[in-house]
C-alpha atoms as a PDB file:
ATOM      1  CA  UNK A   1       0.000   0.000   0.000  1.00  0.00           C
ATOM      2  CA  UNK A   2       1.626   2.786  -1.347  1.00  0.00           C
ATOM      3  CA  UNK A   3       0.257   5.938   0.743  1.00  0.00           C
ATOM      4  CA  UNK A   4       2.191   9.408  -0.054  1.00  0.00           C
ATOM      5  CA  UNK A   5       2.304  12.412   2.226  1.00  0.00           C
ATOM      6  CA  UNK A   6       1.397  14.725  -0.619  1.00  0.00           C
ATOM      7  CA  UNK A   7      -1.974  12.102  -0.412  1.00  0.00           C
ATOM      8  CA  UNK A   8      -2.742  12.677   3.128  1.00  0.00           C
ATOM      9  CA  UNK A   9      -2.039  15.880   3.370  1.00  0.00           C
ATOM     10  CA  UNK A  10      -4.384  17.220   0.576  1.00  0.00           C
ATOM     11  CA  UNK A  11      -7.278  14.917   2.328  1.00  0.00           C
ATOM     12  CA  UNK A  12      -6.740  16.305   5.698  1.00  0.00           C
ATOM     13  CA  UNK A  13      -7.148  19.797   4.083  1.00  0.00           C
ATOM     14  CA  UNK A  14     -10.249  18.475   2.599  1.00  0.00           C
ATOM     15  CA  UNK A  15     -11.453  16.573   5.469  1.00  0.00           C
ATOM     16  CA  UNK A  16     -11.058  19.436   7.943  1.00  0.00           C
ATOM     17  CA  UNK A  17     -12.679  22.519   5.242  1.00  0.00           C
ATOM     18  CA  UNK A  18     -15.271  19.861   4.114  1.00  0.00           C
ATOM     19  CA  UNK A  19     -14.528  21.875   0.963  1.00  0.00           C
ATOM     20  CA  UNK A  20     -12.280  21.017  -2.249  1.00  0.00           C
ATOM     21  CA  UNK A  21     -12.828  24.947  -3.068  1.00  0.00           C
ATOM     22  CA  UNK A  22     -11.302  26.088   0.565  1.00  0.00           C
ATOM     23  CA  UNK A  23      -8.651  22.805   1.098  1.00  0.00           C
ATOM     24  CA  UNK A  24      -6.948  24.306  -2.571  1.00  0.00           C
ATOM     25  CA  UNK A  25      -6.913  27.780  -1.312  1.00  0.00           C
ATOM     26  CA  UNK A  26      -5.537  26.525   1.899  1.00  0.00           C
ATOM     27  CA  UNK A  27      -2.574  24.431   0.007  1.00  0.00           C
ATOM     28  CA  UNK A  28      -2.028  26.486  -3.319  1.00  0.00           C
ATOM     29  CA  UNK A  29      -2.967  24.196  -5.174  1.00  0.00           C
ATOM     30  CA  UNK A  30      -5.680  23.463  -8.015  1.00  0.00           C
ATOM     31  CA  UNK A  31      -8.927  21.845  -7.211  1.00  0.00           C
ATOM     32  CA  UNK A  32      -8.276  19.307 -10.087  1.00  0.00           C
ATOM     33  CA  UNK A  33      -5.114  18.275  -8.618  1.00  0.00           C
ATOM     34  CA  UNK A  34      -6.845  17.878  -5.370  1.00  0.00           C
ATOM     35  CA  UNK A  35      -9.449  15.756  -6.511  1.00  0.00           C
ATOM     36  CA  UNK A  36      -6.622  13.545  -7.808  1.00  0.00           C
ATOM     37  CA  UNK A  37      -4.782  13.090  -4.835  1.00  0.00           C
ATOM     38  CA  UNK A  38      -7.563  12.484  -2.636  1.00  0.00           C
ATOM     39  CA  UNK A  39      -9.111   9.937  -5.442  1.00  0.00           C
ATOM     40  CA  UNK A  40      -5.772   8.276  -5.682  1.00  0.00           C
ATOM     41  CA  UNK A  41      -5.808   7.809  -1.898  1.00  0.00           C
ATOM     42  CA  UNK A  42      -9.160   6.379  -1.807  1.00  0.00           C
ATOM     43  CA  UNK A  43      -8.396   3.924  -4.837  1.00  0.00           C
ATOM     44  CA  UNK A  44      -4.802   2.973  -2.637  1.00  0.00           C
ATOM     45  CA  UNK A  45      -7.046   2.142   0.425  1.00  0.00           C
ATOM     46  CA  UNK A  46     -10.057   0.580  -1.246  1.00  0.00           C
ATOM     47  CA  UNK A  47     -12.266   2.239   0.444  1.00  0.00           C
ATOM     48  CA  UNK A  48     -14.301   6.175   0.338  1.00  0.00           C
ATOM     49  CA  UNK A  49     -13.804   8.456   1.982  1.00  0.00           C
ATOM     50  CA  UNK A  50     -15.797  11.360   1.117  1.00  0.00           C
ATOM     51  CA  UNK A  51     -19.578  11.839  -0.076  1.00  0.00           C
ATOM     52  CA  UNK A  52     -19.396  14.610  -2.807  1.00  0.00           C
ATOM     53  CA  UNK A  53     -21.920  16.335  -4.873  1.00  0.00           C
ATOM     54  CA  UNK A  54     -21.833  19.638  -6.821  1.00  0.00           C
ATOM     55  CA  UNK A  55     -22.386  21.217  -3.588  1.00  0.00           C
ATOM     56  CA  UNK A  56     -21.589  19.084  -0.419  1.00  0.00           C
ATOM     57  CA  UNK A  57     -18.615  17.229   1.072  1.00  0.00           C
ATOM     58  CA  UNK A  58     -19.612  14.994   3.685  1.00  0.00           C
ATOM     59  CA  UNK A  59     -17.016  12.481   5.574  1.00  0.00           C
ATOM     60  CA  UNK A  60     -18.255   9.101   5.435  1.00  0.00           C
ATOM     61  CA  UNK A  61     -17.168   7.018   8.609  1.00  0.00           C
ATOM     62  CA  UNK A  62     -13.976   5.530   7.295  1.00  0.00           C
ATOM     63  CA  UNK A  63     -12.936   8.812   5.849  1.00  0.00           C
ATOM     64  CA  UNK A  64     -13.428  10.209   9.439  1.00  0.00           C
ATOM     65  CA  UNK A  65     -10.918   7.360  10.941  1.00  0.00           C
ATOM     66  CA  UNK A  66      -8.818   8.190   7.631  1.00  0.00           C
ATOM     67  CA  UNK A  67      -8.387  11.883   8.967  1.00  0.00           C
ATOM     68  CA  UNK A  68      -7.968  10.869  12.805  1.00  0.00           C
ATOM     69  CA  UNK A  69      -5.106   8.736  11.468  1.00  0.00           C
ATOM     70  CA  UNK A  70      -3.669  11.231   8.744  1.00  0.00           C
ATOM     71  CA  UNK A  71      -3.613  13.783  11.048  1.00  0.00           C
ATOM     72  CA  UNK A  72      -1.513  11.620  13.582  1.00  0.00           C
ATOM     73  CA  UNK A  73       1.012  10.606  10.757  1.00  0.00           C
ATOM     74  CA  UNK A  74       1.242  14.316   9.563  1.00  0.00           C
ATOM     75  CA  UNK A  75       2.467  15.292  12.868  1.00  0.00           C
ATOM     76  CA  UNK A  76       4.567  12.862  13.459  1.00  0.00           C
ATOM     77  CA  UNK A  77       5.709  13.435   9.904  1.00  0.00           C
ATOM     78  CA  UNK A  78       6.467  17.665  11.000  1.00  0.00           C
ATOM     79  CA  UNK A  79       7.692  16.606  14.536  1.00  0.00           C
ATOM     80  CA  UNK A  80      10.528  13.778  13.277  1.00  0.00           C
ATOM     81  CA  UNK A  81      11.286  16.498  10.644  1.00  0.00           C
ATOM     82  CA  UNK A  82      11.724  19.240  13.298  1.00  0.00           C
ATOM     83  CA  UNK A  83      13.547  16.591  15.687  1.00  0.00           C
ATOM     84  CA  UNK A  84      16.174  16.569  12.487  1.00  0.00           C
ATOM     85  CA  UNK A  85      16.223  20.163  12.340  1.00  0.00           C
ATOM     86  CA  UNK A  86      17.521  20.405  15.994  1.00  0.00           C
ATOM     87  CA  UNK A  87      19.900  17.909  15.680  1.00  0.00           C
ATOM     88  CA  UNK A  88      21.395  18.945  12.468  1.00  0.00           C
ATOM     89  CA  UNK A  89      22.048  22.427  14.097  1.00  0.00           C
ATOM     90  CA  UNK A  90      23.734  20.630  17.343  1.00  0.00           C
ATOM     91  CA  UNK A  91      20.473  21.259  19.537  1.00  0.00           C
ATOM     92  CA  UNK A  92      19.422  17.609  20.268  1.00  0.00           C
ATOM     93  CA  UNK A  93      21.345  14.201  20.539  1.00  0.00           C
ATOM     94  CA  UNK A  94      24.283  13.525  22.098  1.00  0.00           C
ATOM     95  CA  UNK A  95      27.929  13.911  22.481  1.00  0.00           C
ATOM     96  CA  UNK A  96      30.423  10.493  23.568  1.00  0.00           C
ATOM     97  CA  UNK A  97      33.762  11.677  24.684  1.00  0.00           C
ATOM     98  CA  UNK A  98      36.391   9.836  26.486  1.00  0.00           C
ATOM     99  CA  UNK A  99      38.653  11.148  28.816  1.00  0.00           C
ATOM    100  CA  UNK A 100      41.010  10.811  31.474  1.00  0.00           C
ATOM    101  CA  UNK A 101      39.574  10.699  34.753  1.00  0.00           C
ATOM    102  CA  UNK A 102      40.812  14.207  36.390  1.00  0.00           C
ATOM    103  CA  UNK A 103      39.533  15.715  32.888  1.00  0.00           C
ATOM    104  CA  UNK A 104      36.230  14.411  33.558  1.00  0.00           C
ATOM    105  CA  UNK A 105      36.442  15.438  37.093  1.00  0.00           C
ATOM    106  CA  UNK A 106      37.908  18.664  37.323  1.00  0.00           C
ATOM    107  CA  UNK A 107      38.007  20.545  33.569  1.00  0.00           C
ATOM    108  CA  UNK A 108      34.550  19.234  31.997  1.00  0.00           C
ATOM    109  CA  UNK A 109      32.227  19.807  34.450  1.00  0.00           C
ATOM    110  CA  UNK A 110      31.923  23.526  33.691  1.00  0.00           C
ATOM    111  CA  UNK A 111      32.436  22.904  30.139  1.00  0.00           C
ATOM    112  CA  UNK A 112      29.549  20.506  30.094  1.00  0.00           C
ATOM    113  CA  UNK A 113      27.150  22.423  32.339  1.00  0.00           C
ATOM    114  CA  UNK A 114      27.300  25.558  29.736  1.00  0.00           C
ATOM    115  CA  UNK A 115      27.068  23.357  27.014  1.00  0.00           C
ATOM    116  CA  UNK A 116      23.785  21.625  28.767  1.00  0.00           C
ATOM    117  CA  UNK A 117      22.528  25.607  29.399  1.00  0.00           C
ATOM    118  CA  UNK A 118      22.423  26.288  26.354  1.00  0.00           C
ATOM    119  CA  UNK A 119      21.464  23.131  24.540  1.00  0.00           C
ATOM    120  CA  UNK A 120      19.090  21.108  27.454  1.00  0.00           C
ATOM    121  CA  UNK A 121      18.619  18.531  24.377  1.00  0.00           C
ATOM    122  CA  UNK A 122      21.942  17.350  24.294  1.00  0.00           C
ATOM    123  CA  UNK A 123      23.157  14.487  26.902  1.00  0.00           C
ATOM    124  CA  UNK A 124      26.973  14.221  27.011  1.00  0.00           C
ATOM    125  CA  UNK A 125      28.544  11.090  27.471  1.00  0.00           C
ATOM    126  CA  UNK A 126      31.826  10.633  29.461  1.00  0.00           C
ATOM    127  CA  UNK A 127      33.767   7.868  28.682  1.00  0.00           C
ATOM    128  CA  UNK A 128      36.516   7.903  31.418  1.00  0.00           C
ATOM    129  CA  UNK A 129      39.417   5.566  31.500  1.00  0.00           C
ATOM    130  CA  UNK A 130      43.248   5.627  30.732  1.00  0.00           C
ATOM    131  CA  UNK A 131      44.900   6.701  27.858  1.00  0.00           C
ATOM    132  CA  UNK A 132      45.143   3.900  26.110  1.00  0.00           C
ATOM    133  CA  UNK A 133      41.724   2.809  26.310  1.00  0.00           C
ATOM    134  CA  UNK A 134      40.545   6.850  25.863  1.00  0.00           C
ATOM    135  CA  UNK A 135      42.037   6.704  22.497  1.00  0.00           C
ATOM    136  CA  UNK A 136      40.937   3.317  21.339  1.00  0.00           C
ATOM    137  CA  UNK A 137      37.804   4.743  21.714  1.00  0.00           C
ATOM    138  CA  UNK A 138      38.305   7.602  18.994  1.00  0.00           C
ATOM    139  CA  UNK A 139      39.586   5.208  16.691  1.00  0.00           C
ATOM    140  CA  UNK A 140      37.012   2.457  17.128  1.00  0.00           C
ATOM    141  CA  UNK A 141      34.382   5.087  17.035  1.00  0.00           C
ATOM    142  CA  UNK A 142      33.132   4.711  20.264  1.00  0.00           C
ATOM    143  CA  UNK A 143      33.779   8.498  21.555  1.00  0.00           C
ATOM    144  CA  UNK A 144      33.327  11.475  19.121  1.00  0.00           C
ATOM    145  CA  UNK A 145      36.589  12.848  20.195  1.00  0.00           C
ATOM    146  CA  UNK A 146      38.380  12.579  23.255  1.00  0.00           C
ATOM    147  CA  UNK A 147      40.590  15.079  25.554  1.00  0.00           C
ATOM    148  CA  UNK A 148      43.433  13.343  26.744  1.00  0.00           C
ATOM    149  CA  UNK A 149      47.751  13.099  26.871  1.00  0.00           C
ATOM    150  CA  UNK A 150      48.941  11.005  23.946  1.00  0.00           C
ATOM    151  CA  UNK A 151      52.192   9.182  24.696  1.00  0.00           C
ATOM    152  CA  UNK A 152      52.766   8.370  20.478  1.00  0.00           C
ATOM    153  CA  UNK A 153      49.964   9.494  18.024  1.00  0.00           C
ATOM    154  CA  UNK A 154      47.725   6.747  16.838  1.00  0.00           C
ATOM    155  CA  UNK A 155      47.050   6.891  13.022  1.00  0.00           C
ATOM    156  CA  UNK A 156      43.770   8.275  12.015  1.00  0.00           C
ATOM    157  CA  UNK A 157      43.849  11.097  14.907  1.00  0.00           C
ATOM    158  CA  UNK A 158      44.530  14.733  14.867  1.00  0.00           C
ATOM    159  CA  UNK A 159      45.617  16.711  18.126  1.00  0.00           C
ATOM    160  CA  UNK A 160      44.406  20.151  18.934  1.00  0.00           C
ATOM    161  CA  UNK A 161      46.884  21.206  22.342  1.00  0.00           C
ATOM    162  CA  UNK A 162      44.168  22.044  25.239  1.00  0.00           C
ATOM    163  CA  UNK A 163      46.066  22.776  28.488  1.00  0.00           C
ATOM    164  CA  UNK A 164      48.960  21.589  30.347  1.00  0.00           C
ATOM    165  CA  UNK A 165      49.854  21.187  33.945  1.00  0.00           C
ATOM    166  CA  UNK A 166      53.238  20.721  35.274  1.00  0.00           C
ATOM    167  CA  UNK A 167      53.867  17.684  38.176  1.00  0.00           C
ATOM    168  CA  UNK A 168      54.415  18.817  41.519  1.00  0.00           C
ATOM    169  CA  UNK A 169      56.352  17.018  45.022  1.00  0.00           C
ATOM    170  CA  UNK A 170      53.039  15.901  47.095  1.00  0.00           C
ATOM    171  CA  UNK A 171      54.376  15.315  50.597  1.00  0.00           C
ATOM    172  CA  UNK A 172      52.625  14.704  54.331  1.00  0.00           C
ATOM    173  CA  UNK A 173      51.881  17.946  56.418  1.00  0.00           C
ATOM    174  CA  UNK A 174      54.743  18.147  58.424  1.00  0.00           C
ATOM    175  CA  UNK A 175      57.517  16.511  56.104  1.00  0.00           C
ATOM    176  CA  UNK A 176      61.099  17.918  56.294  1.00  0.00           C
ATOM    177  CA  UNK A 177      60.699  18.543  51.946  1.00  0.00           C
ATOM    178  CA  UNK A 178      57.651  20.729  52.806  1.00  0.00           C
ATOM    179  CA  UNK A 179      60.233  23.317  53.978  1.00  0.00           C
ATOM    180  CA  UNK A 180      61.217  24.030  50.983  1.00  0.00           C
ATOM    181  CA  UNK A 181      59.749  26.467  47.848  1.00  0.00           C
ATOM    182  CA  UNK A 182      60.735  23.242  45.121  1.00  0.00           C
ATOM    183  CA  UNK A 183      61.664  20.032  45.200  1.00  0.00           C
ATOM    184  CA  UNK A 184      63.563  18.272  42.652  1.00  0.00           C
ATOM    185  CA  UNK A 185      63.463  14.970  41.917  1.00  0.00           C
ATOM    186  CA  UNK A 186      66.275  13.577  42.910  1.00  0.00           C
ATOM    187  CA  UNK A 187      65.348  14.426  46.221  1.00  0.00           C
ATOM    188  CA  UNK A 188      61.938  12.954  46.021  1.00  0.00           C
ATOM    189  CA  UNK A 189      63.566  10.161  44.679  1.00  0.00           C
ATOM    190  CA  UNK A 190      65.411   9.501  48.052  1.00  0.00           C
ATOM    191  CA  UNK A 191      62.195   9.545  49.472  1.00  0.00           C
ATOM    192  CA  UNK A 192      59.390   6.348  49.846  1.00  0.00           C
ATOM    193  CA  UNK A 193      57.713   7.301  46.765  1.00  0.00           C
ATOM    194  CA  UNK A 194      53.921   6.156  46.551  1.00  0.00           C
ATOM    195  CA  UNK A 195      53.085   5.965  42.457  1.00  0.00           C
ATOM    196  CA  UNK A 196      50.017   5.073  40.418  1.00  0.00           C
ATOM    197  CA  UNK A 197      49.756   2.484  38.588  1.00  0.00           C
ATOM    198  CA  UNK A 198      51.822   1.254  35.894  1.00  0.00           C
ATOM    199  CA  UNK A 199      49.141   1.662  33.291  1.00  0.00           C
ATOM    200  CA  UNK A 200      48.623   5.077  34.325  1.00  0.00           C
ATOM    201  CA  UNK A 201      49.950   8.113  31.666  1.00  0.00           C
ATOM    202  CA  UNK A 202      51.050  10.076  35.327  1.00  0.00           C
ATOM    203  CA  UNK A 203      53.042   6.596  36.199  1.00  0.00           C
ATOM    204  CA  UNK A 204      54.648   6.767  32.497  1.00  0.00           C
ATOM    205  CA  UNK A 205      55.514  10.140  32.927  1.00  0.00           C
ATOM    206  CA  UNK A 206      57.169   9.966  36.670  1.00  0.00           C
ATOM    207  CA  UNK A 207      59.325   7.313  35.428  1.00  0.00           C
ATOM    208  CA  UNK A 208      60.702   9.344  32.751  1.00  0.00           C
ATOM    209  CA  UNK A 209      61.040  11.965  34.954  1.00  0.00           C
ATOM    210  CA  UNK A 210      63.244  10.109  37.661  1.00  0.00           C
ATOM    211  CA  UNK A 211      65.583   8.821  34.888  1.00  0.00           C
ATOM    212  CA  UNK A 212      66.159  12.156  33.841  1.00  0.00           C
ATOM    213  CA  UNK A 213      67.320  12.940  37.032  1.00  0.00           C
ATOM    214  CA  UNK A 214      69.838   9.897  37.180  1.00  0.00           C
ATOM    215  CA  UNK A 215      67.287   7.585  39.080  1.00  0.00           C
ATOM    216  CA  UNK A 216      65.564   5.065  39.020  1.00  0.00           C
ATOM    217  CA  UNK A 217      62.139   4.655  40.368  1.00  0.00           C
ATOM    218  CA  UNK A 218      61.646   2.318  42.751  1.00  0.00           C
ATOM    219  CA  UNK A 219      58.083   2.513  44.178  1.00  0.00           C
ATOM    220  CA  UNK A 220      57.563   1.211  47.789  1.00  0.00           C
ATOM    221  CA  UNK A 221      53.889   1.110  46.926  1.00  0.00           C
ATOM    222  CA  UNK A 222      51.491   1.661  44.312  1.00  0.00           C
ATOM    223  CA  UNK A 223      47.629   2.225  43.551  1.00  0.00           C
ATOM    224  CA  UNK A 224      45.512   2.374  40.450  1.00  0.00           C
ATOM    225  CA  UNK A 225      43.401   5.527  42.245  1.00  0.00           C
ATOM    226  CA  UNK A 226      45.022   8.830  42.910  1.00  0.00           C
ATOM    227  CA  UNK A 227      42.671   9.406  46.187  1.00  0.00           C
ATOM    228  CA  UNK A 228      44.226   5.888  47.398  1.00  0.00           C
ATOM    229  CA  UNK A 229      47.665   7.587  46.791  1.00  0.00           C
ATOM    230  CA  UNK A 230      46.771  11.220  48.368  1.00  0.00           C
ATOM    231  CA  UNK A 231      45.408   9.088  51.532  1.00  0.00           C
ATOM    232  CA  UNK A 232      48.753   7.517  51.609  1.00  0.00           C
ATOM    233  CA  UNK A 233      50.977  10.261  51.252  1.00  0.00           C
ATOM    234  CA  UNK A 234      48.642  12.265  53.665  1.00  0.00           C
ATOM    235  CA  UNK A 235      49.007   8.981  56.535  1.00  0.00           C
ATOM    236  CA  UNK A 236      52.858   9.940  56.134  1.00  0.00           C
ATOM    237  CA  UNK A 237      53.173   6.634  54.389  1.00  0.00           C
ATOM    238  CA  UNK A 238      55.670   8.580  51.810  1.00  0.00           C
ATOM    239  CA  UNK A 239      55.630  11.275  49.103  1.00  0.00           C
ATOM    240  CA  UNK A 240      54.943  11.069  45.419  1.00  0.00           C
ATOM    241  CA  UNK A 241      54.603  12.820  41.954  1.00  0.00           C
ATOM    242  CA  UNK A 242      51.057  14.221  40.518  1.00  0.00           C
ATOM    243  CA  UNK A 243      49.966  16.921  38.246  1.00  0.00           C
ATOM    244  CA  UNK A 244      48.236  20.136  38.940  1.00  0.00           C
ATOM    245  CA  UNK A 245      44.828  18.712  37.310  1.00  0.00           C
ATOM    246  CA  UNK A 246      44.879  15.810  39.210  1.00  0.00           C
ATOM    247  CA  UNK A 247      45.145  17.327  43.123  1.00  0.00           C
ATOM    248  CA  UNK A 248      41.321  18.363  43.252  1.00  0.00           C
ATOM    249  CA  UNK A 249      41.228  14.295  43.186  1.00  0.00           C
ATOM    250  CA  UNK A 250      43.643  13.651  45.916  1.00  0.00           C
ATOM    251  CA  UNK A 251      41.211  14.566  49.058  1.00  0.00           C
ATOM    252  CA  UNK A 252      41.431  16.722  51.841  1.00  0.00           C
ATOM    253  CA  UNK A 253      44.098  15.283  53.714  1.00  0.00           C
ATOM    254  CA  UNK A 254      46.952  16.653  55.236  1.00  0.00           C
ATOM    255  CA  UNK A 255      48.968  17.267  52.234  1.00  0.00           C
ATOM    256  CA  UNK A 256      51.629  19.473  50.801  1.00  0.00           C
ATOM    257  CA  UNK A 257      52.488  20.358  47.508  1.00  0.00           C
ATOM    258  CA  UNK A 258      55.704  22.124  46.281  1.00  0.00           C
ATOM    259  CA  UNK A 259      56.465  22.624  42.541  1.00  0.00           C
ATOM    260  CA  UNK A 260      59.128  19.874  40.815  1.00  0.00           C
ATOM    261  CA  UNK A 261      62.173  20.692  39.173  1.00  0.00           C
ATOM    262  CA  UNK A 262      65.329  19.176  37.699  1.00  0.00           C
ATOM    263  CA  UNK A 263      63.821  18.463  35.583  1.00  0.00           C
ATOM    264  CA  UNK A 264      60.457  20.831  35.471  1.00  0.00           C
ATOM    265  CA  UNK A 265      57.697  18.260  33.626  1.00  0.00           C
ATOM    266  CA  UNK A 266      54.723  19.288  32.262  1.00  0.00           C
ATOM    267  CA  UNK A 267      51.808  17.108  30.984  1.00  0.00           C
ATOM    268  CA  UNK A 268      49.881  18.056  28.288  1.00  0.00           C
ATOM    269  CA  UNK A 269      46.850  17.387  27.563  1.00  0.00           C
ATOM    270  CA  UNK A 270      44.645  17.334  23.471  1.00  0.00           C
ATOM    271  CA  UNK A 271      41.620  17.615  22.137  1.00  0.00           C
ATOM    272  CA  UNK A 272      41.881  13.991  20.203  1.00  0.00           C
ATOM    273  CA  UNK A 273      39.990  14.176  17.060  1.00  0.00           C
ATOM    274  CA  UNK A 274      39.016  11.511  14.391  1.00  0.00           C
ATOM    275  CA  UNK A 275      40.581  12.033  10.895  1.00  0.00           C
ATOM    276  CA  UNK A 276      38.601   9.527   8.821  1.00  0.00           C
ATOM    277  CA  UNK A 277      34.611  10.472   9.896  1.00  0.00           C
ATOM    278  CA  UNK A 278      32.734  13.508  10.317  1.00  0.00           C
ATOM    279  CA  UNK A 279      32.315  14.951  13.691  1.00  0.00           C
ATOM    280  CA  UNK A 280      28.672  14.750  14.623  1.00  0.00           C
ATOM    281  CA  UNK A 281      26.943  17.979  14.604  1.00  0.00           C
ATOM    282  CA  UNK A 282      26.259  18.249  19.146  1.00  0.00           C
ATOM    283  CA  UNK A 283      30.344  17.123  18.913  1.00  0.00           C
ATOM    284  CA  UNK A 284      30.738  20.154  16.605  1.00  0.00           C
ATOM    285  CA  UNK A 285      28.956  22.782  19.101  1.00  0.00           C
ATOM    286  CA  UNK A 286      30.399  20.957  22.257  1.00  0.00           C
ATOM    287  CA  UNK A 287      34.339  21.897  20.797  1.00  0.00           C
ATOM    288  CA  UNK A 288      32.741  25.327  20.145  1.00  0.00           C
ATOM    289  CA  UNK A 289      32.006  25.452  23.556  1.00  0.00           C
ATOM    290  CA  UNK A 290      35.125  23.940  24.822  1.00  0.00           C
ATOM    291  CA  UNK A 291      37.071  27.302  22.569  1.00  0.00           C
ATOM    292  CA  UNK A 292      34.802  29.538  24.476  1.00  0.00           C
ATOM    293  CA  UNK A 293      36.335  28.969  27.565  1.00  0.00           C
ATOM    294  CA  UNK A 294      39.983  27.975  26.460  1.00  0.00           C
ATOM    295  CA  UNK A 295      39.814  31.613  24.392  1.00  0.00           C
ATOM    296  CA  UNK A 296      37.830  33.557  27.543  1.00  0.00           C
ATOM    297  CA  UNK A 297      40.951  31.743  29.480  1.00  0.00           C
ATOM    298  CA  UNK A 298      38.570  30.360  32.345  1.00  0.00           C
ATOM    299  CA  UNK A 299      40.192  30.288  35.734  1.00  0.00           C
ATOM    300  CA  UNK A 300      41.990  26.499  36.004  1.00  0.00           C
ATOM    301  CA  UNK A 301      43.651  24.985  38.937  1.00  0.00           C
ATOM    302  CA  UNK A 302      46.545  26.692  40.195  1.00  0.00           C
ATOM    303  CA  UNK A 303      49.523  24.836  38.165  1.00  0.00           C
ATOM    304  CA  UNK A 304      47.138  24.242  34.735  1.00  0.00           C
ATOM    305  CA  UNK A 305      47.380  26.624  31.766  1.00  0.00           C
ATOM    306  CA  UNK A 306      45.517  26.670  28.717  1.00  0.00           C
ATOM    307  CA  UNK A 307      47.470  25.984  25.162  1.00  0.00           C
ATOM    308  CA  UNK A 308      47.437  27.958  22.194  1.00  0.00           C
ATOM    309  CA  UNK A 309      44.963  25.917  19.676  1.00  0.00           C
ATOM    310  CA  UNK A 310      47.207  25.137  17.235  1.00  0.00           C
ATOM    311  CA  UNK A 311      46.478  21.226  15.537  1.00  0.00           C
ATOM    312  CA  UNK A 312      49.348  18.784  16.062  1.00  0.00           C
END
């Protein structure tokens, strides 16, 4: 049953005027035309619809169910077509982006709740893990984009530099280091150093950093969460190594921070995009969003700067 909108749509006028004369006005159309389409419609269904003379159009009671139901379709037709609209102009859907977990904690949320302001149709997705997996997830497809460090560029990414936060000495209350205005880190190194886990891009990056130096890290303990690690360091368990992004994570406890050098190490952090698809169109006005605040230069952490936007 081949049923056309252009059918249904010169019926309903029909229907509702219970006039061919005032349903072509209404469309700007001619009455013979009309006539066609609704004649075609009633041949299609097999059944009539309308009781015409030279002077009267009367619904019959099919052609009353056929307007209940064309009107139905109609609007569903103009609603699914407005629902496109929106989305096509970034207004409704949604937006999947992976992340590292202190981006997701600490430099999205404002990001997001603008973004959610202005656009209460969107949902955004976080997709928080580790680098490794936060990039898979661009390249399998699973995340529009991500925001993330990149230890060796995957093919079929770009990078757009975000912000970067340099790794500071994080050291109990009252620890004979928390005298001083830096640290570097060979002296840390001397220290029981509590590190995150080897998977971790901050645990890739402290390593490098102690070699550097001339050492060589030798954890006395290690967890997967940074709160596990700020709780140790804060129970005077030892010291360790975390960037500026990450200390809103640590907790409340007792802790110290003094900034690292010899060598100074900064982490930096990219807008990962997808070369090989098209960014979705609420992706689109979510980076727009995320440039509004980079170029407004938002107040960050103490230790975390925005980067110039420059693609990688």
């Amino acid at each position: 049953m081949d049923v056309t909108l252009r059918q249904l749509t010169a019926y309903a006028a029909v229907a509702r005027a219970v006039s061919f004369t005032a349903a072509a006005a209404e469309l700007h159309v001619s009455q013979s035309s009309l006539s066609r389409a609704v004649a075609d419609l009633e041949r299609t269904l097999g059944m009539r619809l309308l009781e015409r003379d030279t002077r009267n159009v009367r619904l019959t009671p099919a052609g009353a169910e056929a307007l209940r139901i064309a009107d139905q379709i109609l609007s569903a037709h103009r609603a699914g077509l407005a629902q496109l609209g929106r989305y096509g102009a970034g207004e409704r859907g949604a937006v999947a982006l992976a992340t590292l977990p202190s981006v997701a904690a600490v430099l999205l949320p404002p990001v997001i709740s603008a973004f959610r302001a202005r656009r209460p149709e969107m949902t955004v997705r976080l997709l928080d893990g580790l680098e490794r997996s936060v990039l898979d997830r661009v390249v399998d497809g699973d995340a529009d984009f991500a925001v993330s460090t990149v230890a060796r560029r995957a093919p079929g990414v770009r990078l757009r530099p975000l912000v970067r936060d340099r790794f500071d000495a994080v050291l109990p209350e009252h620890h004979p280091l928390a005298e001083r205005a830096e640290v570097t880190w060979e002296e840390l190194g001397r220290e029981p150093f509590l590190a995150v886990g080897t998977d971790s891009s901050v645990r890739r990056m402290t390593d490098a950093a102690f070699a550097q130096a001339g050492m060589e890290a030798n954890p006395t303990a290690e967890a997967s969460n940074v709160a596990t690690v700020g709780g140790l360091v804060a129970a005077g368990l030892g010291v360790s190594a975390l960037p500026a992004l990450v200390h809103p994570l640590v907790g409340p406890g007792r802790l110290v921070r003094r900034p690292l050098v010899g060598p100074v190490v900064e982490r930096r952090l990219y807008v990962v995009l997808p070369t090989r698809r098209t960014l979705p169109p609420g992706a689109r006005r979510f980076l727009e969003q995320l440039e509004e605040f980079r170029s407004a230069a938002d107040a960050l952490p103490a230790g975390v700067v925005w980067e110039e936007a420059d693609e990688e």
